[in-house]
C-alpha atoms as a PDB file:
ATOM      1  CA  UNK A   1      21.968  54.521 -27.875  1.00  0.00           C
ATOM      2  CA  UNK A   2      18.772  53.331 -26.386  1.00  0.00           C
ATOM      3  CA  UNK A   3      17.196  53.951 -23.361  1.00  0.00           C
ATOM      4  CA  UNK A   4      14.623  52.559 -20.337  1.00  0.00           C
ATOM      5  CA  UNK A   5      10.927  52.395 -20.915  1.00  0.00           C
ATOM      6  CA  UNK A   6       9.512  52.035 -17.414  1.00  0.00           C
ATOM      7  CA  UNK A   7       5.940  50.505 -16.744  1.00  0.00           C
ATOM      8  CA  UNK A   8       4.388  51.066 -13.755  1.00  0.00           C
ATOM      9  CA  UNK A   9       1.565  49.859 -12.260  1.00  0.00           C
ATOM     10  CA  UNK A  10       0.028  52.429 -10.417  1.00  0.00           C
ATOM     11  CA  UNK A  11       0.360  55.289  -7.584  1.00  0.00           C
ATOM     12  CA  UNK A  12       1.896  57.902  -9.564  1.00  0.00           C
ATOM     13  CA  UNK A  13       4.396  60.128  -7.597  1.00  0.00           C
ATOM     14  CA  UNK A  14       3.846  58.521  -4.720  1.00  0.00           C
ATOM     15  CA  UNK A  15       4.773  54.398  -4.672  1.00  0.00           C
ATOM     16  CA  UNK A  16       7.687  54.363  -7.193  1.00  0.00           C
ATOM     17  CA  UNK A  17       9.912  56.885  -5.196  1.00  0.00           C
ATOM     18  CA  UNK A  18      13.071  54.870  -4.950  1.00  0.00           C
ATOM     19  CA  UNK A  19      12.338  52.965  -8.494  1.00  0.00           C
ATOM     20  CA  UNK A  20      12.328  56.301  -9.808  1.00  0.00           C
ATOM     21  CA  UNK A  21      15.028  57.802  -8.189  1.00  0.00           C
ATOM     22  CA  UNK A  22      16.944  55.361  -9.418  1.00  0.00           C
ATOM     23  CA  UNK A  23      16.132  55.266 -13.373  1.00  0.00           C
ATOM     24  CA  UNK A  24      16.374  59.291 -13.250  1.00  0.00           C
ATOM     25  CA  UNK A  25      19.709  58.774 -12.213  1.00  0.00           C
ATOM     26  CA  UNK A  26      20.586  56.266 -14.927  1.00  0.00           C
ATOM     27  CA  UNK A  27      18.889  58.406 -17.039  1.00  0.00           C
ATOM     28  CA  UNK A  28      21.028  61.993 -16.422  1.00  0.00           C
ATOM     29  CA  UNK A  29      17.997  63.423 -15.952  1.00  0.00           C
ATOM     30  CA  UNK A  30      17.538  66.832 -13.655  1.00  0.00           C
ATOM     31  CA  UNK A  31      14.520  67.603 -15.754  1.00  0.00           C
ATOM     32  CA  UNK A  32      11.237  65.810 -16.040  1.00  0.00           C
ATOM     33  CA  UNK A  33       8.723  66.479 -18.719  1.00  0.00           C
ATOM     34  CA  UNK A  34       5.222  65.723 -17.089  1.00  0.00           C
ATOM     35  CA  UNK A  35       2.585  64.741 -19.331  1.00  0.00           C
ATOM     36  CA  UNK A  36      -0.630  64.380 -17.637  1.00  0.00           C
ATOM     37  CA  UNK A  37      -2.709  64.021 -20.873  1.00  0.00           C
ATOM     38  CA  UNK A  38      -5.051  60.501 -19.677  1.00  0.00           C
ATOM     39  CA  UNK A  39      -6.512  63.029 -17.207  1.00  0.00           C
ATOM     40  CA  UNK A  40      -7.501  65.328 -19.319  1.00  0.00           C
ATOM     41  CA  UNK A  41     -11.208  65.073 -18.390  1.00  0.00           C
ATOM     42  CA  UNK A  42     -10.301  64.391 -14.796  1.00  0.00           C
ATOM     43  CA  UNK A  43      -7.998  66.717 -12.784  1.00  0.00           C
ATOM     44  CA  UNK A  44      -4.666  67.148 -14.451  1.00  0.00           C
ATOM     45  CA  UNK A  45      -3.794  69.952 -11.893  1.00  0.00           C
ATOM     46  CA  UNK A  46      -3.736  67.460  -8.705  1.00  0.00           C
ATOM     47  CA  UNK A  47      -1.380  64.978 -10.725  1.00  0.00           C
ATOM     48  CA  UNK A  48       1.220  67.997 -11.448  1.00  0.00           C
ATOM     49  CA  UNK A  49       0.897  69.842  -8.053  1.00  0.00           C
ATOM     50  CA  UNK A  50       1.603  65.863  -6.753  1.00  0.00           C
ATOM     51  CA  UNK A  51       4.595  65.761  -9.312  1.00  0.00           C
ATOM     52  CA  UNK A  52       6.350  69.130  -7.687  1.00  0.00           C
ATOM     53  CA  UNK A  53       6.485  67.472  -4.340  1.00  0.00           C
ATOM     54  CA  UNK A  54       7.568  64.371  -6.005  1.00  0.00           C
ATOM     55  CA  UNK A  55      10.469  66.593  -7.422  1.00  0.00           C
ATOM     56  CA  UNK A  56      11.337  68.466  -4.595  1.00  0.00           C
ATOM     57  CA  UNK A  57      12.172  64.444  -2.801  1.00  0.00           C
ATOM     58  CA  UNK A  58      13.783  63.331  -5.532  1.00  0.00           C
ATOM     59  CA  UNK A  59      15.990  66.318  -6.309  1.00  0.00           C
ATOM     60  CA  UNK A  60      14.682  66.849  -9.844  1.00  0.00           C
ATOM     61  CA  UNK A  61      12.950  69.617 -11.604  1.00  0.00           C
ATOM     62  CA  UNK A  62       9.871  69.179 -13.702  1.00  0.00           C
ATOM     63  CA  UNK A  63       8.106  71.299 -16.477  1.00  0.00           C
ATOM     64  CA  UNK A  64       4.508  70.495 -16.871  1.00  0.00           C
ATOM     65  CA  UNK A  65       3.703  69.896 -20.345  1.00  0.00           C
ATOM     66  CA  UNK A  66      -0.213  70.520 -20.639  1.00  0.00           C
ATOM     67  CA  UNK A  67      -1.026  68.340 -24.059  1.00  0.00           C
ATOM     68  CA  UNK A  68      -4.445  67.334 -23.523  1.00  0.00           C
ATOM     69  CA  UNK A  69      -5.915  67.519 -27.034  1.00  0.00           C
ATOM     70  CA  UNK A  70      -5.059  66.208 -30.293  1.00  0.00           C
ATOM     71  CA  UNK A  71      -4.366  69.586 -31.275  1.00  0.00           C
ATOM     72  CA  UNK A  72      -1.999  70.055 -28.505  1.00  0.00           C
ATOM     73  CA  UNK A  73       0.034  67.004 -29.077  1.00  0.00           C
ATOM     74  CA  UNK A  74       0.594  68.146 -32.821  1.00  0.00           C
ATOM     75  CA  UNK A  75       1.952  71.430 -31.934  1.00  0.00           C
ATOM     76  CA  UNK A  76       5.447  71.428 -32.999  1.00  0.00           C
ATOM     77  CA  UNK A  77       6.839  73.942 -30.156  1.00  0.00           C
ATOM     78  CA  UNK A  78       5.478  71.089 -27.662  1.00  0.00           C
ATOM     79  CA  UNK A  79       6.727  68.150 -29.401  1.00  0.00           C
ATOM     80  CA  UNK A  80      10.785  70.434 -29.167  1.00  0.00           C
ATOM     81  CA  UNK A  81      10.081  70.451 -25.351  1.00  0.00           C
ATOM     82  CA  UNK A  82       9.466  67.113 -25.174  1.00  0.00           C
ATOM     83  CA  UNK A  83      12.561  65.704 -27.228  1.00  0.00           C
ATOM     84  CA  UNK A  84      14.944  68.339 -25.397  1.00  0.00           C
ATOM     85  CA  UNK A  85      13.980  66.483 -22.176  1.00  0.00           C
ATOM     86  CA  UNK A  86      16.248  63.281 -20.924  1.00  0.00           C
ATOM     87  CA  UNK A  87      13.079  62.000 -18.943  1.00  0.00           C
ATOM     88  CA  UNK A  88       9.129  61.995 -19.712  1.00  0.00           C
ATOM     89  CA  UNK A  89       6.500  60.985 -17.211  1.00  0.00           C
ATOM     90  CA  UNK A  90       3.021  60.290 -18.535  1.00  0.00           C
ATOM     91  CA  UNK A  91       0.058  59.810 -15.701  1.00  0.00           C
ATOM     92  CA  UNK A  92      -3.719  59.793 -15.977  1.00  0.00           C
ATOM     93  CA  UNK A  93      -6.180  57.215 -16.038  1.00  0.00           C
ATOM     94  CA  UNK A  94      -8.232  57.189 -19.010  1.00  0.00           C
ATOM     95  CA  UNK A  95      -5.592  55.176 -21.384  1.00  0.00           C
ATOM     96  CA  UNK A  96      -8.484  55.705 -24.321  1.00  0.00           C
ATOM     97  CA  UNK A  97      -7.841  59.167 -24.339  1.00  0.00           C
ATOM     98  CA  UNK A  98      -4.017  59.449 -24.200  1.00  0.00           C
ATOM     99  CA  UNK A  99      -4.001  56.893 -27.396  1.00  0.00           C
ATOM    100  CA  UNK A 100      -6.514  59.353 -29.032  1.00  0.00           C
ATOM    101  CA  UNK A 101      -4.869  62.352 -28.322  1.00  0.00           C
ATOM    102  CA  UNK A 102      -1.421  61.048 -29.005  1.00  0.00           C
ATOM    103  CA  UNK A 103      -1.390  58.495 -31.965  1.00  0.00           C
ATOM    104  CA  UNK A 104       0.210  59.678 -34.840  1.00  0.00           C
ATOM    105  CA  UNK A 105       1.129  62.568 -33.476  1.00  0.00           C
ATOM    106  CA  UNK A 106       4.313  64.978 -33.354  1.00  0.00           C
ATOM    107  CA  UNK A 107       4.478  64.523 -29.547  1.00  0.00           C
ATOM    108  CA  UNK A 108       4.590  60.923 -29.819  1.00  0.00           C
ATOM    109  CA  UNK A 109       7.413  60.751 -32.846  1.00  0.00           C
ATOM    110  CA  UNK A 110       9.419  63.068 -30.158  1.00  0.00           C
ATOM    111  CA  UNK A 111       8.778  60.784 -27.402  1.00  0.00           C
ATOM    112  CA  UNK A 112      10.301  57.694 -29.171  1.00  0.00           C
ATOM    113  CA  UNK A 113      13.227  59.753 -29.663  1.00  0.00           C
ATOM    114  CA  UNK A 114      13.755  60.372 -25.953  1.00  0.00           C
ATOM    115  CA  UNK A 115      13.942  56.409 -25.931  1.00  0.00           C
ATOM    116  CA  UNK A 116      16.245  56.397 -29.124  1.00  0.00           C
ATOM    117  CA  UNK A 117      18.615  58.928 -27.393  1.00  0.00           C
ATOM    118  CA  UNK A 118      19.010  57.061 -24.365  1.00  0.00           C
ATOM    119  CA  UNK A 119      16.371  58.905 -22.222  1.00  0.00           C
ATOM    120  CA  UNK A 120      13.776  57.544 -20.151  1.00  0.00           C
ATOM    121  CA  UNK A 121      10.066  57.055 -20.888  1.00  0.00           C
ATOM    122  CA  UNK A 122       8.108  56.185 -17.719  1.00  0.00           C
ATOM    123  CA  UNK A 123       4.086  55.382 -18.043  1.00  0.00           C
ATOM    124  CA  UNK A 124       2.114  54.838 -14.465  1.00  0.00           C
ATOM    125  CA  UNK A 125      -1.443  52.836 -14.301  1.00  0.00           C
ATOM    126  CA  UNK A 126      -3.410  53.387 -17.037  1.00  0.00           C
ATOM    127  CA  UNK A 127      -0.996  55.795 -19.481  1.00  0.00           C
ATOM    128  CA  UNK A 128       1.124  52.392 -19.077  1.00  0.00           C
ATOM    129  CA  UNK A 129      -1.104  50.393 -20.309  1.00  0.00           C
ATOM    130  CA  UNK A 130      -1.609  52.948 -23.243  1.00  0.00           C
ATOM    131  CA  UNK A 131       2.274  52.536 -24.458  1.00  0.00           C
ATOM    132  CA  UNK A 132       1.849  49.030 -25.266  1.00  0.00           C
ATOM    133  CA  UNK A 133       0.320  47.208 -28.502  1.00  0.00           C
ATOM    134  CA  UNK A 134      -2.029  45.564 -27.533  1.00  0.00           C
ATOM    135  CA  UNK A 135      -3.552  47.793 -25.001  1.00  0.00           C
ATOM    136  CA  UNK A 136      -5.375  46.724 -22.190  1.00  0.00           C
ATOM    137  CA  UNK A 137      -8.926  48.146 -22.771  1.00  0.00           C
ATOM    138  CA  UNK A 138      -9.870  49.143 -19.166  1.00  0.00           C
ATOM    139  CA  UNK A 139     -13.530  49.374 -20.300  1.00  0.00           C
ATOM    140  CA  UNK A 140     -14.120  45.427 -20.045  1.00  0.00           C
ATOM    141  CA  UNK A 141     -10.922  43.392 -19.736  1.00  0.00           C
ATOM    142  CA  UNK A 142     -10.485  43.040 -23.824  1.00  0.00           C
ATOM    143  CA  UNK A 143      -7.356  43.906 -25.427  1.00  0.00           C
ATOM    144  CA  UNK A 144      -7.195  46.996 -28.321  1.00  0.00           C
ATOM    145  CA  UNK A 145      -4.850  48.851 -30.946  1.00  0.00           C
ATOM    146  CA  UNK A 146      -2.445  50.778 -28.614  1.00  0.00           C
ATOM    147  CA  UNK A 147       0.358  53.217 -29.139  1.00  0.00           C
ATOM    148  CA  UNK A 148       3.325  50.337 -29.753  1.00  0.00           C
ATOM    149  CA  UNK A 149       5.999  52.177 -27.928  1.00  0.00           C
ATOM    150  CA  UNK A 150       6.531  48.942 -26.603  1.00  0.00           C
ATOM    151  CA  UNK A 151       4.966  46.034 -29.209  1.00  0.00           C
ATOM    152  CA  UNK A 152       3.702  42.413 -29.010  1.00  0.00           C
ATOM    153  CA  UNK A 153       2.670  42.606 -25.011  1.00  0.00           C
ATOM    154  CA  UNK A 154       0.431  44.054 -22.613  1.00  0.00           C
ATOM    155  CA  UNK A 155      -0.592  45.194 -19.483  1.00  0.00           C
ATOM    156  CA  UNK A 156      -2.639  45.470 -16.828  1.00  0.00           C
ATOM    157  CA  UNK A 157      -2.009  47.997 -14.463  1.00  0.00           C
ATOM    158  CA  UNK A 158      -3.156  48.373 -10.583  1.00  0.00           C
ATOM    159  CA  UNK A 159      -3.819  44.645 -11.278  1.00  0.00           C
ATOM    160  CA  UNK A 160      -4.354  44.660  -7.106  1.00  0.00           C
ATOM    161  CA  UNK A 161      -7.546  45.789  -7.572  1.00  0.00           C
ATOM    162  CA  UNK A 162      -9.234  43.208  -9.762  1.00  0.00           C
ATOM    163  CA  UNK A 163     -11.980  40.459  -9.071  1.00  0.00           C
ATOM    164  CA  UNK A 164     -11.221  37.398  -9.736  1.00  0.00           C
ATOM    165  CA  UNK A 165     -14.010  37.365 -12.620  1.00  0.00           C
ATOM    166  CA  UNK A 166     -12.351  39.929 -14.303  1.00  0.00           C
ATOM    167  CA  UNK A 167      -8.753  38.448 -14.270  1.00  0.00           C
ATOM    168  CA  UNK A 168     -10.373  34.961 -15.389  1.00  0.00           C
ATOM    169  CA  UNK A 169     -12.536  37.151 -18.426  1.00  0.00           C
ATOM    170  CA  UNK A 170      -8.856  38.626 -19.339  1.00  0.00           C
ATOM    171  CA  UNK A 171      -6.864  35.292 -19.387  1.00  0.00           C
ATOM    172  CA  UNK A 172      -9.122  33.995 -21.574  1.00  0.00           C
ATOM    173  CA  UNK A 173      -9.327  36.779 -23.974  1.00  0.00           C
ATOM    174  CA  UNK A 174      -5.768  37.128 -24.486  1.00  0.00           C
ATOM    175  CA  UNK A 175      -3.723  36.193 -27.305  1.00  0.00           C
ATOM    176  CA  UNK A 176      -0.292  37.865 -26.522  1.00  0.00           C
ATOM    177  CA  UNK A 177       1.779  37.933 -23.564  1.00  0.00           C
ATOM    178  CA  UNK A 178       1.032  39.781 -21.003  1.00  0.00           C
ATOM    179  CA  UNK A 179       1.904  41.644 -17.610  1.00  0.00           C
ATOM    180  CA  UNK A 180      -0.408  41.818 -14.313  1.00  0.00           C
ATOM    181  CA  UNK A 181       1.233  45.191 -12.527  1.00  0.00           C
ATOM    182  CA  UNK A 182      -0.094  45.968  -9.237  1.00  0.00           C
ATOM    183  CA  UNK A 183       0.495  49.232  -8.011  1.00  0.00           C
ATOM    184  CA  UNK A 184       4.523  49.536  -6.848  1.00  0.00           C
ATOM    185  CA  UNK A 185       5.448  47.106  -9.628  1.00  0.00           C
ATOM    186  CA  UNK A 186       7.203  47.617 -12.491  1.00  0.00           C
ATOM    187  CA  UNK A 187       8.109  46.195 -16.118  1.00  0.00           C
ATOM    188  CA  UNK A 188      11.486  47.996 -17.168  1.00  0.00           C
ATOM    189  CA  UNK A 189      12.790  47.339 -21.278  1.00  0.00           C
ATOM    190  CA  UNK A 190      16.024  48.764 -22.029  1.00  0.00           C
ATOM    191  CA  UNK A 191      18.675  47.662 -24.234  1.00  0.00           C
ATOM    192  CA  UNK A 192      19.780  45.195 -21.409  1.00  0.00           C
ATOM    193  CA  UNK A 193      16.445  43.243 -21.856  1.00  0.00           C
ATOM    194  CA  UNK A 194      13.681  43.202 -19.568  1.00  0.00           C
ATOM    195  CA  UNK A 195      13.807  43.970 -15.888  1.00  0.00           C
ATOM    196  CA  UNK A 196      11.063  42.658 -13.116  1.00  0.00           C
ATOM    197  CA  UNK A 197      10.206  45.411 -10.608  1.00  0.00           C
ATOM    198  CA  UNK A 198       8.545  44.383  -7.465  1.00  0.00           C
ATOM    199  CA  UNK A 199       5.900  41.338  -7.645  1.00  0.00           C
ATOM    200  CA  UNK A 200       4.503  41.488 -11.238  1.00  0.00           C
ATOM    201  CA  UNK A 201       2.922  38.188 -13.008  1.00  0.00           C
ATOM    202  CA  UNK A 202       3.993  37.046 -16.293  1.00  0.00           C
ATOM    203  CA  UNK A 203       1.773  35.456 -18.653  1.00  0.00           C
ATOM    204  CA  UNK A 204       3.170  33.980 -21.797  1.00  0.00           C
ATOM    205  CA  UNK A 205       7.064  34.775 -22.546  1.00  0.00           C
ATOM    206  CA  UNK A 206       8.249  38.249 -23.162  1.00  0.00           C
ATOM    207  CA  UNK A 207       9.075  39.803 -26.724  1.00  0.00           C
ATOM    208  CA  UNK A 208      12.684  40.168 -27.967  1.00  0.00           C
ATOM    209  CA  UNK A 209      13.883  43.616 -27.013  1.00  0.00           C
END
């Protein structure tokens, strides 16, 4: 079985309400593993006191999963939590760290089996951007190694709030499709295929799921 791998483009716990209600559903999930491990540096508190109201709408209960170090995200008692879990949420906006922290890790092996088992992966802004190989290097508009969840695509989350320098300095730079996101918008791969949330743009065609 295979599940949902949901990109989203921005506003964590706070634009995708009905989105997510609905692929938690799919998903059989009344748990929610929050990872807020891009914001390690920033304040991972606010995101998870943000994701407890976010459960309390959606009828859901989530365990905050504190892996903010390498070290963390090899611990094997953290990586069980995560693969016992039929969703995972990852938030934060430094997608350099999560791939850091996470690549290669025992977390991450357990995340692709929430996928493989038919669970849901969800990624918002940033942490979405980290999931995919090529990753959107939010440094300067480039493209970098990523974490491959999802391979041979890329995107660019909260794509709203670009110049139109920078989105002219990305087109050219890229050499694989790719996926402007603007915050409430979503790319969805499941074993269906691909699904278009909300008003993404689509550059090049997307990879065979």
């Amino acid at each position: 079985m295979t599940g949902t791998i949901a990109l989203q483009g921005g506003g964590p716990f706070s634009a995708n309400d009905d989105l997510d209600r609905r692929l938690l559903h799919e998903a059989g999930a009344e748990r929610v593993v929050v990872l807020p491990t891009a914001d390690a540096f920033e304040q991972p508190a606010t995101l998870i006191a943000a994701s407890m109201s976010w459960a309390e709408r959606l009828g859901v209960d989530v365990e905050a999963l504190m892996v903010l170090q390498r070290h963390d995200a090899e611990d094997l008692g953290a990586a069980d939590v995560v693969r016992g879990a039929r969703a995972v949420y990852l938030v934060g906006d430094s997608s350099m760290h999560l791939r850091s922290t996470l690549k290669d890790t025992a977390v991450f092996a357990a995340i692709g089996e929430v996928v493989a088992g038919g669970g849901l992966v969800a990624a918002v802004g940033e942490s979405a951007a980290a999931l995919c190989d090529p990753m959107f290097d939010q440094r300067g508009g480039a493209f970098t190694l990523g974490l491959g969840l999802v391979g041979g695509l890329s995107i660019v989350p909260e794509a709203e709030s670009w110049s139109v320098e920078r989105r002219k300095r990305t087109l050219s730079l890229a050499d694989t499709p790719f996926v402007e996101l603007p915050t409430g918008a979503a790319l969805l791969r499941s074993s269906g295929g691909w699904e278009l949330v909300g008003a993404p743009t689509v550059h090049g065609a997307l990879p065979a799921v």
